[in-house]
N, C-alpha and C. Protein backbone atom coordinates (compact mmCIF):
# COMPACT_ATOMS: atom_id res chain seq x y z
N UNK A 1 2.05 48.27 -53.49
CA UNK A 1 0.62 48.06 -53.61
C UNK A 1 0.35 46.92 -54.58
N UNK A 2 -0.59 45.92 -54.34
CA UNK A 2 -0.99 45.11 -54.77
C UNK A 2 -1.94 44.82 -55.44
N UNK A 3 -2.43 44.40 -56.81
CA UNK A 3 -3.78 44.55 -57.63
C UNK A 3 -4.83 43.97 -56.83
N UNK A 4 -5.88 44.32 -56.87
CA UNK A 4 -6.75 43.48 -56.13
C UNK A 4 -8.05 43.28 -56.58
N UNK A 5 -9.08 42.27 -57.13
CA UNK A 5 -10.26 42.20 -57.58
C UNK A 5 -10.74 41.05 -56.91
N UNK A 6 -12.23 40.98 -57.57
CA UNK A 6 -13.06 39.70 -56.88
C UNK A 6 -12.26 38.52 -57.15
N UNK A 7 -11.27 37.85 -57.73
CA UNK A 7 -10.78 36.93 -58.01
C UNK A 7 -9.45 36.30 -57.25
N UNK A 8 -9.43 38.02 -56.32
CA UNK A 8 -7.87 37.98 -55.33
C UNK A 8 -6.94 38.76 -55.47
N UNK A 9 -5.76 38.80 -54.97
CA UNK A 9 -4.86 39.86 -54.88
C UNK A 9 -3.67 39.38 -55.91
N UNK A 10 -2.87 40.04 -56.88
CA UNK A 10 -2.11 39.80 -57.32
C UNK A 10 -0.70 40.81 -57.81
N UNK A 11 0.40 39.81 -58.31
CA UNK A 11 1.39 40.92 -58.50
C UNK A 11 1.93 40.45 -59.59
N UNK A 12 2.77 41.44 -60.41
CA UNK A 12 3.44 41.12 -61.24
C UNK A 12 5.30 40.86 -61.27
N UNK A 13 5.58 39.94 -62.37
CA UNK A 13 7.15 39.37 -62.51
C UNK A 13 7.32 39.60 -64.26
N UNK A 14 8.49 40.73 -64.02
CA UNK A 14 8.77 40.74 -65.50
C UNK A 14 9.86 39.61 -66.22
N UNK A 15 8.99 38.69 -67.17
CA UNK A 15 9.30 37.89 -68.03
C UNK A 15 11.04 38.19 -68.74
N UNK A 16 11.39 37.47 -69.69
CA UNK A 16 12.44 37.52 -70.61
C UNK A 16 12.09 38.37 -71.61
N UNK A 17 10.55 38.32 -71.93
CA UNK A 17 9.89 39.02 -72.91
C UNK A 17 10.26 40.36 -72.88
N UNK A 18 10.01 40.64 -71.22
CA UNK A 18 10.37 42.15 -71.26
C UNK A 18 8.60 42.48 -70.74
N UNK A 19 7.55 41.24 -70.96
CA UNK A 19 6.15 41.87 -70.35
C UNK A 19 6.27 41.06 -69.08
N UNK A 20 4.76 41.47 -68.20
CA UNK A 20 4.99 40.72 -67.24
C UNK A 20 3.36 39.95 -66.56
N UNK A 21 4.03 39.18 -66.27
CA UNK A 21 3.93 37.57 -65.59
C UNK A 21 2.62 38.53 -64.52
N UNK A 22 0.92 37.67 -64.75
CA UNK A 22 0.52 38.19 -63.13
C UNK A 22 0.35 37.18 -62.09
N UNK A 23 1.13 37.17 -60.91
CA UNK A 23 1.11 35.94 -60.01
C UNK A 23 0.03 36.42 -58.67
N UNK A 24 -0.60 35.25 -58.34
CA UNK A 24 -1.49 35.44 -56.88
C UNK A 24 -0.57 35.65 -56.11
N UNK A 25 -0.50 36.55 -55.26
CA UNK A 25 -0.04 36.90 -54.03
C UNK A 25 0.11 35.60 -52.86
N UNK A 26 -1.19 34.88 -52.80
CA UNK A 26 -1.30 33.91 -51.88
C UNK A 26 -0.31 32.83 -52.08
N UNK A 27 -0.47 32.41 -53.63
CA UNK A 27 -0.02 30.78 -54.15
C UNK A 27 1.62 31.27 -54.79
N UNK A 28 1.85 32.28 -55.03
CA UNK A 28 2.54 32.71 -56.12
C UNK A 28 2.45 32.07 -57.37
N UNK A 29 1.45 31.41 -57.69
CA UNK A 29 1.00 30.78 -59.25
C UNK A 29 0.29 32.00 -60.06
N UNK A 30 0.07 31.88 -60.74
CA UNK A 30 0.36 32.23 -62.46
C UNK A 30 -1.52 32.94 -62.13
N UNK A 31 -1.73 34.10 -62.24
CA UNK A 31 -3.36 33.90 -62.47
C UNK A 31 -3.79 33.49 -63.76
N UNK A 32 -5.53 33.25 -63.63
CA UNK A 32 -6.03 32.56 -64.28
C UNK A 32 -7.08 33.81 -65.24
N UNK A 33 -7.38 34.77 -64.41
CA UNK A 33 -8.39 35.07 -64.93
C UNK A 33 -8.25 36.60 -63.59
N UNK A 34 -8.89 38.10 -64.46
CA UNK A 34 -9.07 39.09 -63.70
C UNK A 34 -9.88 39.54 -64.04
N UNK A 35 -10.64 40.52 -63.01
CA UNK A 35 -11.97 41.19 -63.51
C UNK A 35 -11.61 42.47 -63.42
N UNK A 36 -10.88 42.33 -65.00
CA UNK A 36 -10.52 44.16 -65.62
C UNK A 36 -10.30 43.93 -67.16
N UNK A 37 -10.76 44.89 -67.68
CA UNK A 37 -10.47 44.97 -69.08
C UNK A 37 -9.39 45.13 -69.65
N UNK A 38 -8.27 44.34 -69.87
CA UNK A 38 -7.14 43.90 -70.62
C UNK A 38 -7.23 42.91 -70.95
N UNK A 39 -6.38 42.87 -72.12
CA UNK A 39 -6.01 41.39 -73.12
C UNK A 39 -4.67 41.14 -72.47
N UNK A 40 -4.31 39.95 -72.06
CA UNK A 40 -3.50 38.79 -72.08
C UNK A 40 -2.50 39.16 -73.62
N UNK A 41 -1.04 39.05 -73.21
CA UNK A 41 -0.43 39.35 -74.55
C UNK A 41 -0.67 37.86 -75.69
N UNK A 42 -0.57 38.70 -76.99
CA UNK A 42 -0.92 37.48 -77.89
C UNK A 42 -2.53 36.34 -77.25
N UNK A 43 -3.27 37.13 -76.73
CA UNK A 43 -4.63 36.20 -76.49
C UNK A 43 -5.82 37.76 -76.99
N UNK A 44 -7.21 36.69 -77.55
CA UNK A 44 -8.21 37.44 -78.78
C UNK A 44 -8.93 38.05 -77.49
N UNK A 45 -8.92 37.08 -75.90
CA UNK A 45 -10.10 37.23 -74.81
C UNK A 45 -9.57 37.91 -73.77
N UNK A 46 -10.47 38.65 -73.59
CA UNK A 46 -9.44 39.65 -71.84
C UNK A 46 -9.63 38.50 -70.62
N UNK A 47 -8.75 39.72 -69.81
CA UNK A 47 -8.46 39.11 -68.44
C UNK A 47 -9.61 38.34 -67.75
N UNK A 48 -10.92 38.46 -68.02
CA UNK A 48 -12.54 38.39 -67.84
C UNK A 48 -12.47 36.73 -68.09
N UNK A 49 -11.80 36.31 -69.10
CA UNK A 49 -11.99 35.07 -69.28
C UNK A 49 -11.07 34.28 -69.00
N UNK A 50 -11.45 32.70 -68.67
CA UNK A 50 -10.27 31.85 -68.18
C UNK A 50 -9.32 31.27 -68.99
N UNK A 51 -7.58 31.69 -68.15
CA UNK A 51 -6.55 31.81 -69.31
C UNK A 51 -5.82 30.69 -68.47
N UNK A 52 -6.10 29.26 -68.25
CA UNK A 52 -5.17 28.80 -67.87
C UNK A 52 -3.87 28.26 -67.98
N UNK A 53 -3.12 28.72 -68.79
CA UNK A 53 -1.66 29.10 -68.94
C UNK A 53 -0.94 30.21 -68.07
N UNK A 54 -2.19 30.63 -67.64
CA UNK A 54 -1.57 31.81 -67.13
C UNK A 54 -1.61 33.62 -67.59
N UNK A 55 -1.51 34.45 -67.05
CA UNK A 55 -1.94 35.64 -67.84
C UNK A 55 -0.96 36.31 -67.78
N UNK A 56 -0.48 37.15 -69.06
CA UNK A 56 0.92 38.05 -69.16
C UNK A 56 0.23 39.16 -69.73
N UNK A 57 0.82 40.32 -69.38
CA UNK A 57 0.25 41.71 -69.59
C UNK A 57 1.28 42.44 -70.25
N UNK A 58 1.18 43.54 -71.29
CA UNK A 58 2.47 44.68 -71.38
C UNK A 58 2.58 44.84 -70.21
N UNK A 59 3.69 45.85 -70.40
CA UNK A 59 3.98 46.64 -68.69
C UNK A 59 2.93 47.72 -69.07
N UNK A 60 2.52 48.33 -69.91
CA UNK A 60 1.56 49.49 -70.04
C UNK A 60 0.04 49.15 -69.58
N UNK A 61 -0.14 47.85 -69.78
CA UNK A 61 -1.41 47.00 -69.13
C UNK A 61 -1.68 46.87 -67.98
N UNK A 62 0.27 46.35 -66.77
CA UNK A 62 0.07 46.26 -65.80
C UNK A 62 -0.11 47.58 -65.24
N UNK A 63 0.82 48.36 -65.70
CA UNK A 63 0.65 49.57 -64.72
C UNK A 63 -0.77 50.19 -64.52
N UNK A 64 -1.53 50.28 -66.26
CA UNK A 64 -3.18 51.08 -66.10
C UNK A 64 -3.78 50.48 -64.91
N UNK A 65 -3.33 49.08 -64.86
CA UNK A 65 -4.16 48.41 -62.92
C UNK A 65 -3.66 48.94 -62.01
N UNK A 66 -2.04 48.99 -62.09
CA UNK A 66 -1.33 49.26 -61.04
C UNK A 66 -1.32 47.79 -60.19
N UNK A 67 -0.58 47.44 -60.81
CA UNK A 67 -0.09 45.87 -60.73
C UNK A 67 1.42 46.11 -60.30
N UNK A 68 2.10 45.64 -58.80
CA UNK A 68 3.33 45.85 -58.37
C UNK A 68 4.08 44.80 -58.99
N UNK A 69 4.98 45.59 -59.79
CA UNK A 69 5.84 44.72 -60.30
C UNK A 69 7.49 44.31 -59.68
N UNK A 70 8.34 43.01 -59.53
CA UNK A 70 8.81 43.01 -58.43
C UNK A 70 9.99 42.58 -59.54
């Protein structure tokens, strides 16, 4: 199962970090921005706002979405 909000469908890739990576389903690029309340690791602004680096989640973050991690 795949996350899904007004912004699109996405999945997750666990990093070196050990957190993980949320990628668009479509592009497999990096999202930018989700409409759910989590913080981005090490970022002050949630998912709500635009993170263009890209957005990384704990795994405890992805899972509360239920974000498939691969």
């Amino acid at each position: 199962m795949t996350y899904s909000d007004k912004y699109g469908s996405f999945f997750g890739r666990k990093n070196s970090d050990g957190n993980i990576d949320v990628l668009e389903v479509e592009s497999g690029l990096g999202a930018n921005r989700l409409d759910a309340n989590v913080y981005p690791v090490g970022s002050s602004l949630s998912a709500r706002y635009d993170h263009p680096e890209g957005i990384t989640l704990s795994p405890e973050d992805a899972a509360k979405l239920g974000i498939e991690v691969e």
